[in-house]
Each structure stands twice: as structure tokens, then as C-alpha cells.
N, C-alpha and C. Protein backbone atom coordinates (compact mmCIF):
# COMPACT_ATOMS: atom_id res chain seq x y z
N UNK A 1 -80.24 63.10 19.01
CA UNK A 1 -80.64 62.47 20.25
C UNK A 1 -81.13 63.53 21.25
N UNK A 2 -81.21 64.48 20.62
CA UNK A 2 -81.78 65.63 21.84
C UNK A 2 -82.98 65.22 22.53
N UNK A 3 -83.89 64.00 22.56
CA UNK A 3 -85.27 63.74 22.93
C UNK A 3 -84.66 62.86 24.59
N UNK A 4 -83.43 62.81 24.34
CA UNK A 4 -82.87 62.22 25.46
C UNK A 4 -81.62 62.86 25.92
N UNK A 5 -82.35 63.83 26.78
CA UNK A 5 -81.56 64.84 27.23
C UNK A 5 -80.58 63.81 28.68
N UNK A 6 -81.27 62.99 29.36
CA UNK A 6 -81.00 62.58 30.59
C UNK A 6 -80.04 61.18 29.90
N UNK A 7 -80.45 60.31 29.50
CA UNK A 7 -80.42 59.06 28.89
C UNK A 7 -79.99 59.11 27.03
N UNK A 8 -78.80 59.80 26.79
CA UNK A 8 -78.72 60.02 25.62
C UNK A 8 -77.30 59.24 25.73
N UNK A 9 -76.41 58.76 26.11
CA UNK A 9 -75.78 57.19 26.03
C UNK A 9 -75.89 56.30 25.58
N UNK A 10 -76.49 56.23 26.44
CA UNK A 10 -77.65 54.25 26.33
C UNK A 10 -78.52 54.33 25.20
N UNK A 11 -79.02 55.74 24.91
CA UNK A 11 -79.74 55.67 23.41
C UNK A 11 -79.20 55.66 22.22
N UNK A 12 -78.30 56.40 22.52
CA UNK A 12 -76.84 56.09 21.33
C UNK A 12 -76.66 54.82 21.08
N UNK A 13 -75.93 54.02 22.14
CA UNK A 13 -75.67 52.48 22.44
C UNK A 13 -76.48 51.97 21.47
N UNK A 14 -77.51 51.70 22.24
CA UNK A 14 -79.03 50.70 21.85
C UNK A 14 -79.23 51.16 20.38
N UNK A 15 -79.20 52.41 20.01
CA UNK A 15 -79.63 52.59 18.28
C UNK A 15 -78.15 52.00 17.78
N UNK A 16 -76.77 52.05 17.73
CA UNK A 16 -75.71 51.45 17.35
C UNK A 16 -75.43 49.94 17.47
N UNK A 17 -75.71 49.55 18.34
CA UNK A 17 -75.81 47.84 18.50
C UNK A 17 -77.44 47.57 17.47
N UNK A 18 -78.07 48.16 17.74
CA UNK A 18 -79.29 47.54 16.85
C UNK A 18 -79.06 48.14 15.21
N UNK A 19 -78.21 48.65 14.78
CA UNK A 19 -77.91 49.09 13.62
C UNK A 19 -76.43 47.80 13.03
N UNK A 20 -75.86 47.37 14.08
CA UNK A 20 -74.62 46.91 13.72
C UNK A 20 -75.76 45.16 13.66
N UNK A 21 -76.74 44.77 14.53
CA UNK A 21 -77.21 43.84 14.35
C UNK A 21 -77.85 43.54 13.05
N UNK A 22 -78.53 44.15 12.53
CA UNK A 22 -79.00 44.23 10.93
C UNK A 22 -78.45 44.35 10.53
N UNK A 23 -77.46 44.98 10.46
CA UNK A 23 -76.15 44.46 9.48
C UNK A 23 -75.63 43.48 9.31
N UNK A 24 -75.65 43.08 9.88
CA UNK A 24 -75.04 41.04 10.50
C UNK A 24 -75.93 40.51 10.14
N UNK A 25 -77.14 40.83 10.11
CA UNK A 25 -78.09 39.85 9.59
C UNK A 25 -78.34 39.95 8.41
N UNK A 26 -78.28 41.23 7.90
CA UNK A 26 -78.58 41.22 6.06
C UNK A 26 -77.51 40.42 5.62
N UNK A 27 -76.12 40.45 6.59
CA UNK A 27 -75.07 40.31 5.57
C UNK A 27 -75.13 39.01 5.65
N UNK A 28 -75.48 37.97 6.76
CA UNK A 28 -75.09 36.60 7.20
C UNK A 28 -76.90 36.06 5.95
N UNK A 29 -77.44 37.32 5.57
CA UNK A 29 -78.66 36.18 4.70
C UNK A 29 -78.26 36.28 3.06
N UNK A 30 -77.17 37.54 3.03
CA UNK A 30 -76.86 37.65 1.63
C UNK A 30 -75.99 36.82 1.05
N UNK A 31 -75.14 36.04 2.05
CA UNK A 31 -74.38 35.27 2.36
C UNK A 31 -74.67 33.81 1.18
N UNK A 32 -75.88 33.53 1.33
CA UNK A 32 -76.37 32.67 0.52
C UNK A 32 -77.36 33.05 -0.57
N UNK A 33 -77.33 34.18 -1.17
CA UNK A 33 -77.86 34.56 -2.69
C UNK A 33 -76.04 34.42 -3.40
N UNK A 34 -76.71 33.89 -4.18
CA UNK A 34 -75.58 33.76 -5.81
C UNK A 34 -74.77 35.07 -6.37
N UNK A 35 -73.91 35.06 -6.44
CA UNK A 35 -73.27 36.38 -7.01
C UNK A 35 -72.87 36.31 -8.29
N UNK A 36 -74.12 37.21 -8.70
CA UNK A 36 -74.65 37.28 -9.66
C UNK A 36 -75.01 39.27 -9.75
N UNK A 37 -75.28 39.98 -10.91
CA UNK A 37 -75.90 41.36 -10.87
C UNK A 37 -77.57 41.14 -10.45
N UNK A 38 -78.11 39.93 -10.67
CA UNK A 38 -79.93 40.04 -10.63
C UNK A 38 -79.74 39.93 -9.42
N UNK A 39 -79.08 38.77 -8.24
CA UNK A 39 -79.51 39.09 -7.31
C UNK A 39 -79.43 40.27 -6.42
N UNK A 40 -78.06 40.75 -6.72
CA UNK A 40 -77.61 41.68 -6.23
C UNK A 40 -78.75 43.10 -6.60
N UNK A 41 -79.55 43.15 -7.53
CA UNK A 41 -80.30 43.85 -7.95
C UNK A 41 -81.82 44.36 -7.66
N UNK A 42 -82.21 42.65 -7.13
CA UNK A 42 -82.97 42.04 -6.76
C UNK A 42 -83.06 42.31 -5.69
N UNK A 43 -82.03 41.83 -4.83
CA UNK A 43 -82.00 42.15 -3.26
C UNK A 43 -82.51 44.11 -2.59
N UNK A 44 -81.62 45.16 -3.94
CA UNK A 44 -82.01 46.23 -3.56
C UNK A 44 -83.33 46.76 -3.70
N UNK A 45 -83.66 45.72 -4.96
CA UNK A 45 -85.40 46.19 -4.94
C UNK A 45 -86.00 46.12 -3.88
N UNK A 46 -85.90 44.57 -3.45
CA UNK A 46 -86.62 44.19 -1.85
C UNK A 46 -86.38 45.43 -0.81
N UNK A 47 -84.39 45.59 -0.67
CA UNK A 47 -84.98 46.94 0.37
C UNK A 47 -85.81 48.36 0.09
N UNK A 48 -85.74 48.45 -1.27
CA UNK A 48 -86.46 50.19 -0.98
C UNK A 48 -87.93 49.62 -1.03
N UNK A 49 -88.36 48.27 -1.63
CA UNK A 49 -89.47 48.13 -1.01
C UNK A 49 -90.09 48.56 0.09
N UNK A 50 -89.14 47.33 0.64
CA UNK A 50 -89.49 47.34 2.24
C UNK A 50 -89.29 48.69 2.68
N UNK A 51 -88.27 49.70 2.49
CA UNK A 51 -88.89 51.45 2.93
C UNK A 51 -90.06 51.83 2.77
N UNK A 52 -90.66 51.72 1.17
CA UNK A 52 -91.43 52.37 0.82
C UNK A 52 -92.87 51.56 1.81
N UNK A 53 -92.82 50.59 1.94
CA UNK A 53 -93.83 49.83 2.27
C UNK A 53 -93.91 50.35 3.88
N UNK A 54 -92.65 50.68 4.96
CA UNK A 54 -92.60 51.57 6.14
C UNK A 54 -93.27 52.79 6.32
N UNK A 55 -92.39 53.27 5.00
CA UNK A 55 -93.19 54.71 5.51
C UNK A 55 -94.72 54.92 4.68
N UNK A 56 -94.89 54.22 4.19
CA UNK A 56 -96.52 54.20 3.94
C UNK A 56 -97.30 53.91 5.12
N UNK A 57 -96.92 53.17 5.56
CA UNK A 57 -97.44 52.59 6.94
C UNK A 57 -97.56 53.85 8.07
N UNK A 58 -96.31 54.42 7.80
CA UNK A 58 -96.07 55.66 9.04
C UNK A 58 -96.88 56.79 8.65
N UNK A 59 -96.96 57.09 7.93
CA UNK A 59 -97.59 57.96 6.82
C UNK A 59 -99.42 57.89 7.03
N UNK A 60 -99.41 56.57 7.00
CA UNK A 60 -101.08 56.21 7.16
C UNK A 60 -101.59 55.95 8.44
N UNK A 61 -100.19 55.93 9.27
CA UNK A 61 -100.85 56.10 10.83
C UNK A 61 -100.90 57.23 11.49
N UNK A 62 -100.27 57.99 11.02
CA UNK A 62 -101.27 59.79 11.44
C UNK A 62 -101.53 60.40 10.22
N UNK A 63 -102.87 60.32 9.57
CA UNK A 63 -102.95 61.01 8.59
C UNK A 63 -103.30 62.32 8.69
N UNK A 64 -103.36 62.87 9.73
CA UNK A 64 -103.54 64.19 9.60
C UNK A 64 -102.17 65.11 10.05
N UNK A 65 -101.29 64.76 10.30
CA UNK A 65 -99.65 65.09 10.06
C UNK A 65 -98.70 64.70 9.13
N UNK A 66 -98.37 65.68 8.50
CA UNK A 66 -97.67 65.86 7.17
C UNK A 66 -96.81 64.79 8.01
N UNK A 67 -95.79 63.73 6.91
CA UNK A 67 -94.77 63.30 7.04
C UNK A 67 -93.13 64.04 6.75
N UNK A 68 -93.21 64.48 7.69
CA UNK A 68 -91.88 65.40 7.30
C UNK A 68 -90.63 65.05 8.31
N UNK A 69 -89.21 65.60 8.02
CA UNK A 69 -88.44 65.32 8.98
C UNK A 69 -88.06 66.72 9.74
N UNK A 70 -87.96 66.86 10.38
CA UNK A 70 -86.91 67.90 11.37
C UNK A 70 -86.04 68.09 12.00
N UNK A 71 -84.85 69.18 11.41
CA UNK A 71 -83.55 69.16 12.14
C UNK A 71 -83.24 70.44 12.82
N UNK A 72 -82.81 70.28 13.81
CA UNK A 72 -82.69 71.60 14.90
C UNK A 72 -81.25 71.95 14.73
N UNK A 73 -81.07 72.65 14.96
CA UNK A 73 -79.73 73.19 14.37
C UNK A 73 -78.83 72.98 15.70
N UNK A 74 -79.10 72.81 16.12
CA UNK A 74 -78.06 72.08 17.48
C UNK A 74 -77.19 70.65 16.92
N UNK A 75 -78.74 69.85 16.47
CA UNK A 75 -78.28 68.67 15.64
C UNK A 75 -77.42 68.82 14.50
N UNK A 76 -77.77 69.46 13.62
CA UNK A 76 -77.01 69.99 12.21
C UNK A 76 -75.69 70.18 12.56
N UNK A 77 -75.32 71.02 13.51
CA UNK A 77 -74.04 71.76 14.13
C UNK A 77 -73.09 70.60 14.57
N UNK A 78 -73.93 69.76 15.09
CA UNK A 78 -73.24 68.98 15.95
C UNK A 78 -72.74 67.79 15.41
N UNK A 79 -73.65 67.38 13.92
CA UNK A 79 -73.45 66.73 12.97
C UNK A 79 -72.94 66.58 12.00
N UNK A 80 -72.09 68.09 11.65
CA UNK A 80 -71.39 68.55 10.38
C UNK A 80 -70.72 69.59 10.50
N UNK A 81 -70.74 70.11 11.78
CA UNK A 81 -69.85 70.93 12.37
C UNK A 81 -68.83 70.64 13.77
N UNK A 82 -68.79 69.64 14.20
CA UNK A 82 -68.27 69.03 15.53
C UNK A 82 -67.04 70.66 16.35
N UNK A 83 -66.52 70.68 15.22
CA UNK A 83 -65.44 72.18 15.77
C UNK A 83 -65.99 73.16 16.03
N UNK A 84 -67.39 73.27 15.56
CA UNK A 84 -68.01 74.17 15.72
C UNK A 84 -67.23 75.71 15.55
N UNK A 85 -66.58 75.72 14.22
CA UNK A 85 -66.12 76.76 13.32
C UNK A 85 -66.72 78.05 12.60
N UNK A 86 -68.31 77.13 11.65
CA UNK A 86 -68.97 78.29 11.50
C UNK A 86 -69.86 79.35 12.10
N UNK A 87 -70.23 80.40 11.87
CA UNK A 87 -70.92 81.56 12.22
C UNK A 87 -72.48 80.60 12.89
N UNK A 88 -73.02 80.14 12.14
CA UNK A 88 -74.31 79.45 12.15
C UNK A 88 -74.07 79.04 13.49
N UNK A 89 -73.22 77.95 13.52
CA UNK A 89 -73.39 76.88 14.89
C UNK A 89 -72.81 77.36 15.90
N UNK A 90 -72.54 78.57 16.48
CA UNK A 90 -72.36 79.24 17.68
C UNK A 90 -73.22 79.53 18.07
């Protein structure tokens, strides 16, 4: 969340409530597929679809920037180091 140096709360918040909402919703639609292995199988195809079908999209809307991710080591530290113990994250 470092892009919200001022407002990094409420951005927390808002990405956690909108993460806990899709959850509720995949779960309240899986609710009514059959339990069964195909659907259950079925259903995961649909999501990495639906990834793959995202980041194609993201991918093809700046094509002249590599699709890559980036982690700043503030983040890393702060993400897998919270005690901030090792040498690195000081």
C-alpha cells in the first residue's frame, strides 16, 4: 500500500471488504453447483480462465510495457518480516 502514503487505512479497508465480498459471492453461487469432482473442477477452470482472460486484457492495454510485478523491499520486509529481524529489512 505504499501508493497511499496519506490514505493507506481506508485503502486497506476498501481492498479487505471488497475481497471478503467475492468471497461471499463465489461462495453463496457455489452454493448451488452439485458436489460432485467435475463441478468442483469445472468451477476452477472457469476461474483461471477468467485470470487468464484479465490479464490478457491488462497486458493488451499497454502494449508497450512489459507486464511485470514489483516489490520494494519496504513491502517484502513488512510482509514477511513484521519483527523486522533480518539484516535485509533494516
Amino acid at each position: 500500500m505504499e501508493f497511499f502514503e496519506k490514505n493507506g487505512g481506508p485503502a486497506v479497508a476498501l481492498m479487505g471488504a471488497t475481497q471478503f465480498a467475492v468471497a461471499g459471492l463465489i461462495s453463496a453461487v457455489s452454493n448451488f453447483l452439485p458436489e460432485t469432482l467435475l463441478s468442483i473442477t469445472l468451477s476452477q477452470l472457469a476461474c483461471s480462465v477468467m485470470c487468464i482472460i484479465l490479464l490478457w486484457a491488462l497486458a493488451t492495454k499497454t502494449p508497450n510495457k512489459p507486464l511485470t510485478v514489483e516489490f520494494s523491499r519496504r513491502a517484502v520486509c513488512a510482509n514477511f518480516c513484521p519483527l523486522q529481524l533480518h539484516t535485509v529489512c533494516k
